[in-house]
Protein backbone atom coordinates (compact mmCIF):
# COMPACT_ATOMS: atom_id res chain seq x y z
CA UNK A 1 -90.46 54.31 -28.17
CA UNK A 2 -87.96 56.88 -26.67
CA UNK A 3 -84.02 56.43 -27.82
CA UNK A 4 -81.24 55.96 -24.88
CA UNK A 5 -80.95 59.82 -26.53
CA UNK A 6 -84.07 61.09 -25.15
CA UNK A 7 -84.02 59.29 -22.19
CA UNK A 8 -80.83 60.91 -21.11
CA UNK A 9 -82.06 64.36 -22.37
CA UNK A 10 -85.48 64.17 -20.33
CA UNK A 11 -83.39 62.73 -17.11
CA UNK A 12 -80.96 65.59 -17.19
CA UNK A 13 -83.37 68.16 -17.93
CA UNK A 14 -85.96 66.20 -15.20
CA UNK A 15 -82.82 66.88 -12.70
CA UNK A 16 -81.80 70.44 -13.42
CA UNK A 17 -78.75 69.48 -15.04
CA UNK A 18 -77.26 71.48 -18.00
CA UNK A 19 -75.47 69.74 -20.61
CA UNK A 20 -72.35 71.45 -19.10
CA UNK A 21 -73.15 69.96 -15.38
CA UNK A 22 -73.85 66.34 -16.39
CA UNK A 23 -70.65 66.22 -18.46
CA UNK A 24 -68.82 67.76 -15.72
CA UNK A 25 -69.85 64.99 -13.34
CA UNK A 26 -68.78 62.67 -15.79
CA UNK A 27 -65.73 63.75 -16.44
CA UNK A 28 -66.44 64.20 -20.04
CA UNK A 29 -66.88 67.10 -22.45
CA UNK A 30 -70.30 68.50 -22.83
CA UNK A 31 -69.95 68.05 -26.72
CA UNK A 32 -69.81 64.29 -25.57
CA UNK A 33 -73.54 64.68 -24.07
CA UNK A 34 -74.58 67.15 -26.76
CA UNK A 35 -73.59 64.36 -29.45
CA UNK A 36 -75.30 61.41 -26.92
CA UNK A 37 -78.67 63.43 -27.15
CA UNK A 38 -78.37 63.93 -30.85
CA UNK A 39 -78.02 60.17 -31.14
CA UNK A 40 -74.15 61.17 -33.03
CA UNK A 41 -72.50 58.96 -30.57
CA UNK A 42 -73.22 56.44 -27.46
CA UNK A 43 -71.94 57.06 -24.16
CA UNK A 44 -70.00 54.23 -22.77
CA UNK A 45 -70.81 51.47 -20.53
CA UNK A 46 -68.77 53.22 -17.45
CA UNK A 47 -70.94 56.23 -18.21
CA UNK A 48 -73.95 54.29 -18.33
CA UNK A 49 -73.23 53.19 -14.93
CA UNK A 50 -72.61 56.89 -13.85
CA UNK A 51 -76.06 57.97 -14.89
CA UNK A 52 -78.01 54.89 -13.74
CA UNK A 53 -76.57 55.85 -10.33
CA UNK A 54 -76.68 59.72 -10.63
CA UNK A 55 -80.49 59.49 -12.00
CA UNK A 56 -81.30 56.61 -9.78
CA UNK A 57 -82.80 54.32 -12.76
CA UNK A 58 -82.19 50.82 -14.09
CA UNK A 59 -80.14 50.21 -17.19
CA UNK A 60 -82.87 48.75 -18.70
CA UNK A 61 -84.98 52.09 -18.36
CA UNK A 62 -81.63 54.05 -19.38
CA UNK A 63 -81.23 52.09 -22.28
CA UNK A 64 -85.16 52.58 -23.43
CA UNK A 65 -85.16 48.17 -22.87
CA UNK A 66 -87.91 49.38 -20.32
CA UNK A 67 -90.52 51.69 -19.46
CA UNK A 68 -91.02 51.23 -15.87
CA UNK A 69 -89.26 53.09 -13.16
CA UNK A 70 -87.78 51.53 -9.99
CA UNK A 71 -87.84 53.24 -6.95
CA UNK A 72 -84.66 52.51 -4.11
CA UNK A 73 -87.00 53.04 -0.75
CA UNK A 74 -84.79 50.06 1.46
CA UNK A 75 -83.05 52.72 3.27
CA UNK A 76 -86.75 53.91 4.51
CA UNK A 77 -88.23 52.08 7.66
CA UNK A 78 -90.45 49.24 7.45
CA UNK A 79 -93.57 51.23 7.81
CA UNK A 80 -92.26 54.05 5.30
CA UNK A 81 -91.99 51.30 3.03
CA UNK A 82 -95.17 49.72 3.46
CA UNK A 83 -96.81 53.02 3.08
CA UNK A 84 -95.42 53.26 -0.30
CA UNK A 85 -95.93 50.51 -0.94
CA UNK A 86 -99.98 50.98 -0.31
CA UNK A 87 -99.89 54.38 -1.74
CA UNK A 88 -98.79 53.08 -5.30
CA UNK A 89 -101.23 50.10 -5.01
CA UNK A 90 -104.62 52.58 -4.24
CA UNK A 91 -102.73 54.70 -7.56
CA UNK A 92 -103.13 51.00 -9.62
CA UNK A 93 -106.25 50.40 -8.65
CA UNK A 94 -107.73 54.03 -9.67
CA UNK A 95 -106.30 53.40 -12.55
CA UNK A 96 -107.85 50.30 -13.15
CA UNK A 97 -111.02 51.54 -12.65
């Protein structure tokens, strides 16, 4: 199972984020994230709360509690989100198959 190390290094890499740009938007240095994705140190739990907003995941996933993803689509319209919502299910049942 991935580490709350990995997971931060494949979300800031997933976003196009150097080392240097995530710890900028976290006010921190970038040694801090270097040391985070070397599993040297844990980032703390207001920094946690940064990146589950700046990467748009749940602690849970963040924290490698969780594989599975969540998705924010309420500020869509009702039919934008019911044709999500129908897209993913046609992806389960493929998969099923």
């Amino acid at each position: 199972m991935d580490t709350i190390a990995d997971r931060i290094r494949y979300l800031r890499e997933k976003a196009g984020f150097t080392q240097t740009y995530l710890a900028k938007r976290l006010g921190i240095s970038r040694s801090a994230v270097n040391s985070w994705e070397m599993s040297l140190s844990s980032p703390s739990v207001a920094n946690i709360l940064e990146m589950m907003q700046l990467f748009n995941v749940s602690a849970d996933y963040l924290l490698s509690v969780s594989d599975k993803l969540s998705v924010d689509i309420s500020d869509l319209s009702s039919e934008e989100q019911e044709l999500i919502l129908r897209l993913i299910s046609c992806f389960k049942e493929n998969k099923a198959k």
